[in-house]
PDB file of N, CA and C in Angstrom:
ATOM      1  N   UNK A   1       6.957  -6.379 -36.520  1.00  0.00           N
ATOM      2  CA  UNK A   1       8.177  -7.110 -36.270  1.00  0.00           C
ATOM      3  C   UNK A   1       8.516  -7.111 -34.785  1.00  0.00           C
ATOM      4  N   UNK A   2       8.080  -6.158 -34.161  1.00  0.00           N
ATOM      5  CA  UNK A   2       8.440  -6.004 -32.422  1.00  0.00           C
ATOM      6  C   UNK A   2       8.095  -6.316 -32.261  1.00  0.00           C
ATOM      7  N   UNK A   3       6.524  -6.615 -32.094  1.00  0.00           N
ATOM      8  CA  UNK A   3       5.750  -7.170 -31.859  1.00  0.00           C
ATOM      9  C   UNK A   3       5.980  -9.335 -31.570  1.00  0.00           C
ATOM     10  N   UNK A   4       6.612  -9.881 -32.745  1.00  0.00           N
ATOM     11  CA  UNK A   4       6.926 -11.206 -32.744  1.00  0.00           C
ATOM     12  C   UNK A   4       8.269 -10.886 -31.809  1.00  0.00           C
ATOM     13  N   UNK A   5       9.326 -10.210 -31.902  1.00  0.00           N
ATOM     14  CA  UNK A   5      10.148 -10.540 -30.578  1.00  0.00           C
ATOM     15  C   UNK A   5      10.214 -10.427 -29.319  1.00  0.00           C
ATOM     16  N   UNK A   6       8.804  -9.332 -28.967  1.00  0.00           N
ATOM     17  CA  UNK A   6       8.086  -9.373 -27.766  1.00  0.00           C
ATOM     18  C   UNK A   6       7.804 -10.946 -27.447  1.00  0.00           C
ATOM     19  N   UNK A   7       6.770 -11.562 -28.213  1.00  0.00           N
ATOM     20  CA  UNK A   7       6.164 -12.376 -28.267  1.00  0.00           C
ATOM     21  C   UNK A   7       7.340 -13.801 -27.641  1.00  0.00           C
ATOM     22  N   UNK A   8       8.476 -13.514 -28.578  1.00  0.00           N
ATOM     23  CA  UNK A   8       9.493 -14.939 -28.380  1.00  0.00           C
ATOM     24  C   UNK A   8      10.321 -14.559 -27.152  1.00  0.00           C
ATOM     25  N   UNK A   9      10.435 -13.306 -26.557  1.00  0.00           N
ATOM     26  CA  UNK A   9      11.382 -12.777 -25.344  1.00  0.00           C
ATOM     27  C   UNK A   9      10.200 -13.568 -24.263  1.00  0.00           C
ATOM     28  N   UNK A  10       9.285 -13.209 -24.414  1.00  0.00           N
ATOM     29  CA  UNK A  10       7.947 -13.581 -23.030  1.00  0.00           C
ATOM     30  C   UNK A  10       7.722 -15.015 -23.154  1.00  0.00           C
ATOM     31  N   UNK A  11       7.621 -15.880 -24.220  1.00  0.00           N
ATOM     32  CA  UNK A  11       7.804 -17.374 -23.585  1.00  0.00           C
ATOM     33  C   UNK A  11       8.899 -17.702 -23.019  1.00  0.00           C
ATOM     34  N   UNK A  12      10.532 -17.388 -22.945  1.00  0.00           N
ATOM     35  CA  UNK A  12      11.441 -17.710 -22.818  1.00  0.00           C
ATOM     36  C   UNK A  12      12.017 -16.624 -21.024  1.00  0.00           C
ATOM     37  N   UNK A  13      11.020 -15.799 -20.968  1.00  0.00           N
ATOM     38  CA  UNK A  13      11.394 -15.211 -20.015  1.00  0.00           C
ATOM     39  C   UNK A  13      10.276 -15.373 -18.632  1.00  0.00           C
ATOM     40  N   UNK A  14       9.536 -16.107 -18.777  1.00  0.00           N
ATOM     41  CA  UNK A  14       8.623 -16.439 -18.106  1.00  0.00           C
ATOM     42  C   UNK A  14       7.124 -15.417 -17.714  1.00  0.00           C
ATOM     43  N   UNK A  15       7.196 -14.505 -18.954  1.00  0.00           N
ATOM     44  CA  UNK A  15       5.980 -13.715 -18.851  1.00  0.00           C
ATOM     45  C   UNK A  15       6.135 -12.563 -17.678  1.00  0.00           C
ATOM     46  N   UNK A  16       4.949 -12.115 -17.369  1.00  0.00           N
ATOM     47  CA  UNK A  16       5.511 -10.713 -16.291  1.00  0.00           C
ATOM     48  C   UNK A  16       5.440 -11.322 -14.622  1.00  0.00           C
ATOM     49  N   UNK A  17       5.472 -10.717 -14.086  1.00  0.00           N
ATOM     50  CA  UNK A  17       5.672 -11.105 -12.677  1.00  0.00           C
ATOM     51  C   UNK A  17       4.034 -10.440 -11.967  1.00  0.00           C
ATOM     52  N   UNK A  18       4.242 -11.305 -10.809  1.00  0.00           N
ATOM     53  CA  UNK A  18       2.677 -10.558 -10.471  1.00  0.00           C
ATOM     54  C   UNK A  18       2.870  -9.630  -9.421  1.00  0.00           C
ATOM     55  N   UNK A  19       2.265  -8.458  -9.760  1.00  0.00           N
ATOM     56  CA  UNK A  19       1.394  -7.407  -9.166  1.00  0.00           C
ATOM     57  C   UNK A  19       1.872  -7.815  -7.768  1.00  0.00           C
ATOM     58  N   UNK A  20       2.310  -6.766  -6.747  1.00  0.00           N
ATOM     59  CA  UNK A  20       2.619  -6.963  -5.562  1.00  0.00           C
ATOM     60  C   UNK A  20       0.936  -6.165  -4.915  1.00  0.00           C
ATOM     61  N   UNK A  21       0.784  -7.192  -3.871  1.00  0.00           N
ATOM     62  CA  UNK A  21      -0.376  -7.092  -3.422  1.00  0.00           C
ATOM     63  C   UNK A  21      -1.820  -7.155  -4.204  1.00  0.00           C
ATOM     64  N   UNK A  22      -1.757  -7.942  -5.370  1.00  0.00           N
ATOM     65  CA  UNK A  22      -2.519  -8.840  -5.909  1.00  0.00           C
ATOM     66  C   UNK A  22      -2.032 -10.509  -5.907  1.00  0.00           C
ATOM     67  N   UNK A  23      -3.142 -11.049  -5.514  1.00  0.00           N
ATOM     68  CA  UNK A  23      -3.138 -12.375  -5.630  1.00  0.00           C
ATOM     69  C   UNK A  23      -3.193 -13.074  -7.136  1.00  0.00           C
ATOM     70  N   UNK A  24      -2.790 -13.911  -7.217  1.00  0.00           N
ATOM     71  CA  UNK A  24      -2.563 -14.243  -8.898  1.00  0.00           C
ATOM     72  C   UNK A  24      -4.336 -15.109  -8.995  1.00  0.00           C
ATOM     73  N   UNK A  25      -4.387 -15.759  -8.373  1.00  0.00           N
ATOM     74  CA  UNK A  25      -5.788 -16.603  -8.419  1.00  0.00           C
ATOM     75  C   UNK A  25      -6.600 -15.218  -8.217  1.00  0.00           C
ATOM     76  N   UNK A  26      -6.826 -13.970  -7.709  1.00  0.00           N
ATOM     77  CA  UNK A  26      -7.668 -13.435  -7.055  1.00  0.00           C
ATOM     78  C   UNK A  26      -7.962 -13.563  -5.856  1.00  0.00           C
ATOM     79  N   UNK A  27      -9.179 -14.514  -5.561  1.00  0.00           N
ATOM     80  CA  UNK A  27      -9.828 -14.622  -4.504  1.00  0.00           C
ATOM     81  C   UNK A  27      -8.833 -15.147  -3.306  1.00  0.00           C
ATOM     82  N   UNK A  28      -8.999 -14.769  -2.331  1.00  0.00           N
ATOM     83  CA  UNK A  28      -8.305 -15.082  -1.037  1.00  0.00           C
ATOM     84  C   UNK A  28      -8.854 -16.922  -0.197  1.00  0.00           C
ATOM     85  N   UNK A  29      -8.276 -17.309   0.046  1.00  0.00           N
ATOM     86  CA  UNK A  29      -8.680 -18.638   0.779  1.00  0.00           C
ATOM     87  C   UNK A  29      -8.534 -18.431   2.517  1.00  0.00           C
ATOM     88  N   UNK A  30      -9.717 -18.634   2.950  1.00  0.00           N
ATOM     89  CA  UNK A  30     -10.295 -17.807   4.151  1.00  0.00           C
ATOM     90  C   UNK A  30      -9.610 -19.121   5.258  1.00  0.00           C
ATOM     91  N   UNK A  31      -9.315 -18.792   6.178  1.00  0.00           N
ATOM     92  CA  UNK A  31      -8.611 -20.100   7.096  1.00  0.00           C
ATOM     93  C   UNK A  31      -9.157 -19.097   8.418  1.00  0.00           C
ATOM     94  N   UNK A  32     -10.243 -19.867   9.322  1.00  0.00           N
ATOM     95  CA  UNK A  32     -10.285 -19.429  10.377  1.00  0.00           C
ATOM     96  C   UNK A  32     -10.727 -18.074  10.145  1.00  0.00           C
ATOM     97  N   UNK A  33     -10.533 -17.185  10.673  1.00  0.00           N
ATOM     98  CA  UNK A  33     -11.031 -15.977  10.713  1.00  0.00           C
ATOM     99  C   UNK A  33     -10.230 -14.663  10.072  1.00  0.00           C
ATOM    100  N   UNK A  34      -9.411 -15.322   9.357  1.00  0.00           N
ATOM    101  CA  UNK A  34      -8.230 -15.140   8.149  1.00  0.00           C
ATOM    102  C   UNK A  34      -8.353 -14.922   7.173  1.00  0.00           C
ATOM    103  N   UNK A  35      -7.578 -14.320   6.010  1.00  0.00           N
ATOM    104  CA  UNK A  35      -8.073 -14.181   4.524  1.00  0.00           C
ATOM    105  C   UNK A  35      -6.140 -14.180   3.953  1.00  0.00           C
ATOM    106  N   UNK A  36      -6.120 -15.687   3.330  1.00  0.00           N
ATOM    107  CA  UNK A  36      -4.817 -15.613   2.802  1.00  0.00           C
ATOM    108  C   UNK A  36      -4.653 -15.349   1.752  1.00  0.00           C
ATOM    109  N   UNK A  37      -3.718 -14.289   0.722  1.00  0.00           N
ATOM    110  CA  UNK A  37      -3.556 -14.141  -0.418  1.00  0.00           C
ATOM    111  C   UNK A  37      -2.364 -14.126  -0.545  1.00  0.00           C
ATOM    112  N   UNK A  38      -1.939 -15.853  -1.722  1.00  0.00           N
ATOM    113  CA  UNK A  38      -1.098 -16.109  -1.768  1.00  0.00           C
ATOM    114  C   UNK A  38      -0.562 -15.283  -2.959  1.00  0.00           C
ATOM    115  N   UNK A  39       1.193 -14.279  -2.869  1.00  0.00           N
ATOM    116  CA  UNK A  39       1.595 -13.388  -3.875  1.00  0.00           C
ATOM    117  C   UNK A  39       3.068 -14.052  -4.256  1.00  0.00           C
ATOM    118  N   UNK A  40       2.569 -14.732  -4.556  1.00  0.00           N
ATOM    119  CA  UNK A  40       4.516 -15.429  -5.598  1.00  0.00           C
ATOM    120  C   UNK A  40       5.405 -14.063  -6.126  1.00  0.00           C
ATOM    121  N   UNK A  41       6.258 -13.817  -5.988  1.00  0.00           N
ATOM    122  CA  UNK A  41       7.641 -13.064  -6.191  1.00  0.00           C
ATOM    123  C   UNK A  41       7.914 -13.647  -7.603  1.00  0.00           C
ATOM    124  N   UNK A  42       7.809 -13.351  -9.133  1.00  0.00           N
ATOM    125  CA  UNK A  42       8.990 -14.205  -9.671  1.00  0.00           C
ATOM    126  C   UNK A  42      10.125 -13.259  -9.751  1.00  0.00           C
ATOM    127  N   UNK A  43      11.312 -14.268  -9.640  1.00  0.00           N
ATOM    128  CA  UNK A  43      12.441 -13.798  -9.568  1.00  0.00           C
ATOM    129  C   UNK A  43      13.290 -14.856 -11.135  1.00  0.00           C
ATOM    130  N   UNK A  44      13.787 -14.115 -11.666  1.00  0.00           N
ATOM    131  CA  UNK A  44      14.578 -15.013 -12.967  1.00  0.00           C
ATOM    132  C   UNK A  44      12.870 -16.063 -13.561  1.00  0.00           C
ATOM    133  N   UNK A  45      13.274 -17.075 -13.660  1.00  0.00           N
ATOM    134  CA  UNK A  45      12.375 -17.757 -14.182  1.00  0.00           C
ATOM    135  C   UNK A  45      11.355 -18.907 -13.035  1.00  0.00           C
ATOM    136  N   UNK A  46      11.946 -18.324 -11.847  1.00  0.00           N
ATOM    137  CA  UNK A  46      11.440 -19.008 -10.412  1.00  0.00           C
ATOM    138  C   UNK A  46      10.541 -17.875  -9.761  1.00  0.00           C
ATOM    139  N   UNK A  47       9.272 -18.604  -8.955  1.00  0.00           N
ATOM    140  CA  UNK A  47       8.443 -17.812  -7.935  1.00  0.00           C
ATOM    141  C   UNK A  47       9.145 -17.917  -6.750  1.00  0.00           C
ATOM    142  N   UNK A  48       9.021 -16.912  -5.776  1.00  0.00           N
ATOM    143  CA  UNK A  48       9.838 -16.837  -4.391  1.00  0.00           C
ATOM    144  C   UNK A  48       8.240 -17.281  -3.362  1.00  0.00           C
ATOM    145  N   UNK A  49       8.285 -17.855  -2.487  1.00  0.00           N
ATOM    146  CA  UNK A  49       6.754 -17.709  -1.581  1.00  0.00           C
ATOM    147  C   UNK A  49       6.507 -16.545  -0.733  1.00  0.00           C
ATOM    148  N   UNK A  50       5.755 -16.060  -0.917  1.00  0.00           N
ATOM    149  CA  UNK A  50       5.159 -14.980  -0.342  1.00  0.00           C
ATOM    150  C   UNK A  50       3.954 -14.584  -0.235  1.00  0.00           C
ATOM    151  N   UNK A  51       3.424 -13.933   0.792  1.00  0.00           N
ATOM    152  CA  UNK A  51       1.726 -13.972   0.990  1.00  0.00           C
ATOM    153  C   UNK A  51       1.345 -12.755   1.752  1.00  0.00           C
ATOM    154  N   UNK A  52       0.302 -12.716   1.888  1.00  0.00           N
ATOM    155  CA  UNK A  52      -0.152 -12.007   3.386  1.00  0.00           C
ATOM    156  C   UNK A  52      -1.371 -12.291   3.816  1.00  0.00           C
ATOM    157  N   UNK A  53      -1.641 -11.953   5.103  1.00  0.00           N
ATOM    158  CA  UNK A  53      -2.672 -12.557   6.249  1.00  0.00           C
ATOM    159  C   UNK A  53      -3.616 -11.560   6.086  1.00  0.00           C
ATOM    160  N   UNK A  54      -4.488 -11.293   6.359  1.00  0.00           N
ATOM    161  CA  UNK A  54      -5.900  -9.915   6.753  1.00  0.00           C
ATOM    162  C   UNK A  54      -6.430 -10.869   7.820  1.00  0.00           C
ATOM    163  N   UNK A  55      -6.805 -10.077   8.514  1.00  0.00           N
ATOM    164  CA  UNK A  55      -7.923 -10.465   9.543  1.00  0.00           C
ATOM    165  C   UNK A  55      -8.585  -9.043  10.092  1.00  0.00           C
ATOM    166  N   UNK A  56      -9.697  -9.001  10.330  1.00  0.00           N
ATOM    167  CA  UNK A  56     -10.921  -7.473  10.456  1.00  0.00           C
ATOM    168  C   UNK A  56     -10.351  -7.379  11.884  1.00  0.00           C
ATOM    169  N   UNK A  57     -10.376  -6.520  12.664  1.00  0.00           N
ATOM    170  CA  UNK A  57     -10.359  -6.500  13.972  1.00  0.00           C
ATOM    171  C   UNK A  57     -10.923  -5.292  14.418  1.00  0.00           C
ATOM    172  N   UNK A  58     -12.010  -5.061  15.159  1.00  0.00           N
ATOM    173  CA  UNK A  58     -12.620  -3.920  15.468  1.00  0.00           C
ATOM    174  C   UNK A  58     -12.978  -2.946  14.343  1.00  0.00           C
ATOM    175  N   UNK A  59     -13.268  -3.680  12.729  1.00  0.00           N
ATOM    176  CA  UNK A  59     -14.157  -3.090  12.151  1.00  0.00           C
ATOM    177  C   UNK A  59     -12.689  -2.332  11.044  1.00  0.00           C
ATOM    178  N   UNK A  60     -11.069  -2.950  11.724  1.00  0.00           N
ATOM    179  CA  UNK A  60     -10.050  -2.676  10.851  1.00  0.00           C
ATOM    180  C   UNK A  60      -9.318  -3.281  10.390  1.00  0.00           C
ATOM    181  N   UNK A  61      -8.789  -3.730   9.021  1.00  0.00           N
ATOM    182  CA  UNK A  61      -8.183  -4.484   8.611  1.00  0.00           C
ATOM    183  C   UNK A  61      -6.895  -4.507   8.904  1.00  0.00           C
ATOM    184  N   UNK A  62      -5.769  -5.628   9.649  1.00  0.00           N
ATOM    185  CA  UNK A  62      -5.073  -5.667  10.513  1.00  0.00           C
ATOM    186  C   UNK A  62      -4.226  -6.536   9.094  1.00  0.00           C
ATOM    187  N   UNK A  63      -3.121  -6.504   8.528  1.00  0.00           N
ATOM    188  CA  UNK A  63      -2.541  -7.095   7.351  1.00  0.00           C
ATOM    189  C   UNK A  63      -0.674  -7.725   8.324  1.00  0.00           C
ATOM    190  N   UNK A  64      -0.741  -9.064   7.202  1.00  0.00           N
ATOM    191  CA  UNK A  64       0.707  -9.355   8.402  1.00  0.00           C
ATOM    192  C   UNK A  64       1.395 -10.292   6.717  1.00  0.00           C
ATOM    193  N   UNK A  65       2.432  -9.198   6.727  1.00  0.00           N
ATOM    194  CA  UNK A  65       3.037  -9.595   5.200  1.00  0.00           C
ATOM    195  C   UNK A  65       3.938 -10.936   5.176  1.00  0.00           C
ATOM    196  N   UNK A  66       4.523 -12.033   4.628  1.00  0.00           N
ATOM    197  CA  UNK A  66       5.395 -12.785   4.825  1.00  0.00           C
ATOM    198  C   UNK A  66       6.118 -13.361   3.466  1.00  0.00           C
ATOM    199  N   UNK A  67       7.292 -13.461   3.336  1.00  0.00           N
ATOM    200  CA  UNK A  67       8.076 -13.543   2.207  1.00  0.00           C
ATOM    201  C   UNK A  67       9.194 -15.058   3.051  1.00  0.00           C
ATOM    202  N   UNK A  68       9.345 -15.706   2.476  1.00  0.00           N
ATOM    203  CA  UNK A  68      10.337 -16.894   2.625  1.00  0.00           C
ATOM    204  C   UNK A  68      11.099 -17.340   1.436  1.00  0.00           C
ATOM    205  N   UNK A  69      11.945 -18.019   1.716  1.00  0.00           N
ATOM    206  CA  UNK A  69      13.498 -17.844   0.826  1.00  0.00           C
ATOM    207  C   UNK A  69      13.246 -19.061  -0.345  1.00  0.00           C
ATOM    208  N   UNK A  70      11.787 -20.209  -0.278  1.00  0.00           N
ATOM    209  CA  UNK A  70      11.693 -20.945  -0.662  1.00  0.00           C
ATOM    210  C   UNK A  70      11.169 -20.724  -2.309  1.00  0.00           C
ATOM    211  N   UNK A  71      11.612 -21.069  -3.533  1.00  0.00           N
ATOM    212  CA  UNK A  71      11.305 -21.224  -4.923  1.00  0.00           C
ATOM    213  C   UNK A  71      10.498 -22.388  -5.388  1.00  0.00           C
ATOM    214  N   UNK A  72       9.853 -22.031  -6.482  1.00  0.00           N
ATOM    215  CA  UNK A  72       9.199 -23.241  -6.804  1.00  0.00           C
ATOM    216  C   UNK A  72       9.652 -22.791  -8.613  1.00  0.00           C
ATOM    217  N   UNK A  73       9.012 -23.481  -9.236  1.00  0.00           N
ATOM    218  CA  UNK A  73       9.054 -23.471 -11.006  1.00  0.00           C
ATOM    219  C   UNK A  73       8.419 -22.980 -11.167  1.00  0.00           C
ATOM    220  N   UNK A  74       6.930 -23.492 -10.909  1.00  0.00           N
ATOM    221  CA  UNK A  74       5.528 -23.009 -11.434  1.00  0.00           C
ATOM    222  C   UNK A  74       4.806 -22.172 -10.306  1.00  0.00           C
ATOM    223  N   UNK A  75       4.160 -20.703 -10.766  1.00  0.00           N
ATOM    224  CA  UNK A  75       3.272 -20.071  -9.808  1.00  0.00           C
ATOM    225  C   UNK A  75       2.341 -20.872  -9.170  1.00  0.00           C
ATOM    226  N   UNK A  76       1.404 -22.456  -9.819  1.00  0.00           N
ATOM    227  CA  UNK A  76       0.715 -22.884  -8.793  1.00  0.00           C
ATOM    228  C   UNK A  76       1.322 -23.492  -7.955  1.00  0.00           C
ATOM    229  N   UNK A  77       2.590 -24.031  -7.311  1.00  0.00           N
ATOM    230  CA  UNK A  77       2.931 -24.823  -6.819  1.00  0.00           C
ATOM    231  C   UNK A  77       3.236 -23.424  -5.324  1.00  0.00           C
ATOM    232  N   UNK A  78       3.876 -22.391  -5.569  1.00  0.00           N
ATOM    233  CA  UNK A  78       4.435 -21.600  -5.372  1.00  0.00           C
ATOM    234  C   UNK A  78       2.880 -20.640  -4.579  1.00  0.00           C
ATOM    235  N   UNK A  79       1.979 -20.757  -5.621  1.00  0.00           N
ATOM    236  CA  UNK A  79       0.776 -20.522  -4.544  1.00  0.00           C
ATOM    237  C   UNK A  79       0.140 -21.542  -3.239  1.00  0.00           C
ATOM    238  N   UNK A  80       0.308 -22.700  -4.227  1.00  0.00           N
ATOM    239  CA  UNK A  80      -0.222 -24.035  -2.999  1.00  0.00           C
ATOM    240  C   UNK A  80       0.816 -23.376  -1.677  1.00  0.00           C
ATOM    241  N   UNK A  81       1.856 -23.388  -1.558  1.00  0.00           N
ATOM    242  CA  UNK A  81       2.686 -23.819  -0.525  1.00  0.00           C
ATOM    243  C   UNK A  81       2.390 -22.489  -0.193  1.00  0.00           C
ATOM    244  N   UNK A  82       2.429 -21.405  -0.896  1.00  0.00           N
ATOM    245  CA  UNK A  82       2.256 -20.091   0.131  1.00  0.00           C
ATOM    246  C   UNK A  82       0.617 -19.952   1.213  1.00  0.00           C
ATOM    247  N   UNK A  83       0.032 -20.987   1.101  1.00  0.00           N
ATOM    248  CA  UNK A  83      -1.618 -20.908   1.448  1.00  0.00           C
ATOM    249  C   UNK A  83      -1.086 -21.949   2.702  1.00  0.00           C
ATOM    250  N   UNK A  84      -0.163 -22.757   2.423  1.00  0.00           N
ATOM    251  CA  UNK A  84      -0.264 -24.165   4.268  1.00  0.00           C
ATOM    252  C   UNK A  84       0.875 -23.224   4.123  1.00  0.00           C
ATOM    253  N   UNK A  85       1.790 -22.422   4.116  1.00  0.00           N
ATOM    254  CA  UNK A  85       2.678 -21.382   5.414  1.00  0.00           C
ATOM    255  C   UNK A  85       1.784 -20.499   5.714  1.00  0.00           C
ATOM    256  N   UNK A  86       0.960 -20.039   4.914  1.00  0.00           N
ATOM    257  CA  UNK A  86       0.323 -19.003   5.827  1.00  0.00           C
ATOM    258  C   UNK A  86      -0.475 -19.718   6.889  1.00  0.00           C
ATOM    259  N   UNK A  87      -1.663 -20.875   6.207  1.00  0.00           N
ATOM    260  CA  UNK A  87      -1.997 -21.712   7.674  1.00  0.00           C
ATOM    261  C   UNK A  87      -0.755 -22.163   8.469  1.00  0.00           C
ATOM    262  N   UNK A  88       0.543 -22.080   8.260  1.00  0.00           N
ATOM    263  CA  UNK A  88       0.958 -22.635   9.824  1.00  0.00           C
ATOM    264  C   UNK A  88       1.651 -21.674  10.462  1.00  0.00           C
ATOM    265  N   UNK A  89       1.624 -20.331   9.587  1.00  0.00           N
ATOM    266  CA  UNK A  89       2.198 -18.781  10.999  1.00  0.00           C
ATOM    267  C   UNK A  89       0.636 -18.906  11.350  1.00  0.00           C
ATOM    268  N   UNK A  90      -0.170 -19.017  11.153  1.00  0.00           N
ATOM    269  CA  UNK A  90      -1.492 -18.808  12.060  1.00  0.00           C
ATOM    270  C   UNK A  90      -1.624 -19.896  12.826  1.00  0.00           C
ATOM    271  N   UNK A  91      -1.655 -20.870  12.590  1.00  0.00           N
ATOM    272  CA  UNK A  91      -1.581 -21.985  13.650  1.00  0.00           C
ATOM    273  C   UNK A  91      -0.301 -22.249  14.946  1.00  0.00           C
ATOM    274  N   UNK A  92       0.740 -21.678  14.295  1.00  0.00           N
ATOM    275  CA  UNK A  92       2.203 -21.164  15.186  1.00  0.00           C
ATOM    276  C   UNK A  92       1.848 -20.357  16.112  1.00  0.00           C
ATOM    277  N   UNK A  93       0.989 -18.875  15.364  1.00  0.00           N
ATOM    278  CA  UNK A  93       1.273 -17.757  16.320  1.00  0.00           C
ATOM    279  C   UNK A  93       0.484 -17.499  17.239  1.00  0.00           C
ATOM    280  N   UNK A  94      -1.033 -18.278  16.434  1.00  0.00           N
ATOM    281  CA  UNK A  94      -2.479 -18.331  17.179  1.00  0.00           C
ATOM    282  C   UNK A  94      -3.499 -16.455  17.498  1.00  0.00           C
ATOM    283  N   UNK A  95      -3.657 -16.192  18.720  1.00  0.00           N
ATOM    284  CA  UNK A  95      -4.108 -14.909  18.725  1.00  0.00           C
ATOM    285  C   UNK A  95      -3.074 -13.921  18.989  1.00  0.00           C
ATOM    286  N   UNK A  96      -1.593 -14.219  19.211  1.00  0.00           N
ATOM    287  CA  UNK A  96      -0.906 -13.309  19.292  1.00  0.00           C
ATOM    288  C   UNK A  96      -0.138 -12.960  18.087  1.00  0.00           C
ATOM    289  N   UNK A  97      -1.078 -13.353  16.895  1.00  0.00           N
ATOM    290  CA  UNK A  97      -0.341 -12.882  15.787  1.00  0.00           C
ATOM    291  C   UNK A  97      -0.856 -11.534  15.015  1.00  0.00           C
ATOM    292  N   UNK A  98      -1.896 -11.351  15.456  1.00  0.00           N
ATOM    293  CA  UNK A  98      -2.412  -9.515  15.476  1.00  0.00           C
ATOM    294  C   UNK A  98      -2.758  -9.107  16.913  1.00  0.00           C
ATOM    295  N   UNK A  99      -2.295  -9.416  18.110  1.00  0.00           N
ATOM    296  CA  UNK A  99      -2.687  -8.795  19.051  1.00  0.00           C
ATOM    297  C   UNK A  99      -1.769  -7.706  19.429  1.00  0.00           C
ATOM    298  N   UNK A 100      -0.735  -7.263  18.629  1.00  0.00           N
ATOM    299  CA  UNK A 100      -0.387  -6.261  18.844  1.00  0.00           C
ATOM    300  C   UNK A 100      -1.050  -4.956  18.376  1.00  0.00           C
ATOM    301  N   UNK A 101      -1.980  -4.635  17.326  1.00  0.00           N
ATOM    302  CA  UNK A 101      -2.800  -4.024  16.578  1.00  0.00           C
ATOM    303  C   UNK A 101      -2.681  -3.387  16.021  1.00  0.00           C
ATOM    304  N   UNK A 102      -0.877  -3.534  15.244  1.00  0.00           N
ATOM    305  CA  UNK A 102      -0.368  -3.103  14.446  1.00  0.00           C
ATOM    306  C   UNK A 102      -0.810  -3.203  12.930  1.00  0.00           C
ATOM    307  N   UNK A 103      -1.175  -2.026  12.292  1.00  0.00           N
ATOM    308  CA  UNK A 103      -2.261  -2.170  11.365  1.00  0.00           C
ATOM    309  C   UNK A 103      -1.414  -3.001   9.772  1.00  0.00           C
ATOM    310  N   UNK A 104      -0.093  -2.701   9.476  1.00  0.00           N
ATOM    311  CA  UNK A 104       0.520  -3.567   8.338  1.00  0.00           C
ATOM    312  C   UNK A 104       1.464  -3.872   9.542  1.00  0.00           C
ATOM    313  N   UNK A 105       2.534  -5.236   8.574  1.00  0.00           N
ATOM    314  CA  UNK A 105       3.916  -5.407   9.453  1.00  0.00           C
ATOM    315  C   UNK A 105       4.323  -6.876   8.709  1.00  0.00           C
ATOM    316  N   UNK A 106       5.302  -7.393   9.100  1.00  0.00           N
ATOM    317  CA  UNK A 106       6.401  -8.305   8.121  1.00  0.00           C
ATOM    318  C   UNK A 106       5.702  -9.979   9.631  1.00  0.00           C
ATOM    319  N   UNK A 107       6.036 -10.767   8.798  1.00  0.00           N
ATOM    320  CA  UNK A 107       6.365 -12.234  10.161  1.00  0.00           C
ATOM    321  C   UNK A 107       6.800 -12.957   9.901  1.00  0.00           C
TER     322      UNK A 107
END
């Protein structure tokens, strides 16, 4: 019997939220010398955009976290858009966006 109101709470509640610092697709989409993994927030029955950057630098993985105020409905939409913000803080910030060599950090 719990079991079926599990079942009717999770279509109506939008299922679980994803894993912070897992990507929902998995695999990362590589931009430049970059590795973006887009991580949707859900919040209520909405994804929040959020992601983070990797890039290797001297053999260390250099991570640059980013969260924005923007919602979508659906996690793919919410992934699309988190993959062109992450291409455009890299295209914004260029090489001074790990040249501080701060190994995690927010942007």
């Amino acid at each position: 019997m719990t079991s079926i109101f599990s079942s009717i709470f999770s279509m109506f509640s939008g299922g679980k939220a994803a894993e912070p610092g897992a990507s929902p697709k998995g695999e990362p989409q590589l931009y430049g010398e970059c590795a973006i993994y887009a991580e949707p927030r859900k919040e209520g029955g909405q994804y929040r955009l959020a992601g983070r950057i990797e890039k290797t630098v001297g053999g260390e993985v250099l991570v640059r976290n980013f969260i924005r105020a923007d919602m979508f409905s659906s996690s793919d939409d919410a992934i699309e858009c988190t993959v062109r913000k992450a291409q455009q803080i890299i295209d914004q910030h260029g090489p001074s966006l790990f040249a501080d060599g701060e190994k995690e950090r927010q942007v």
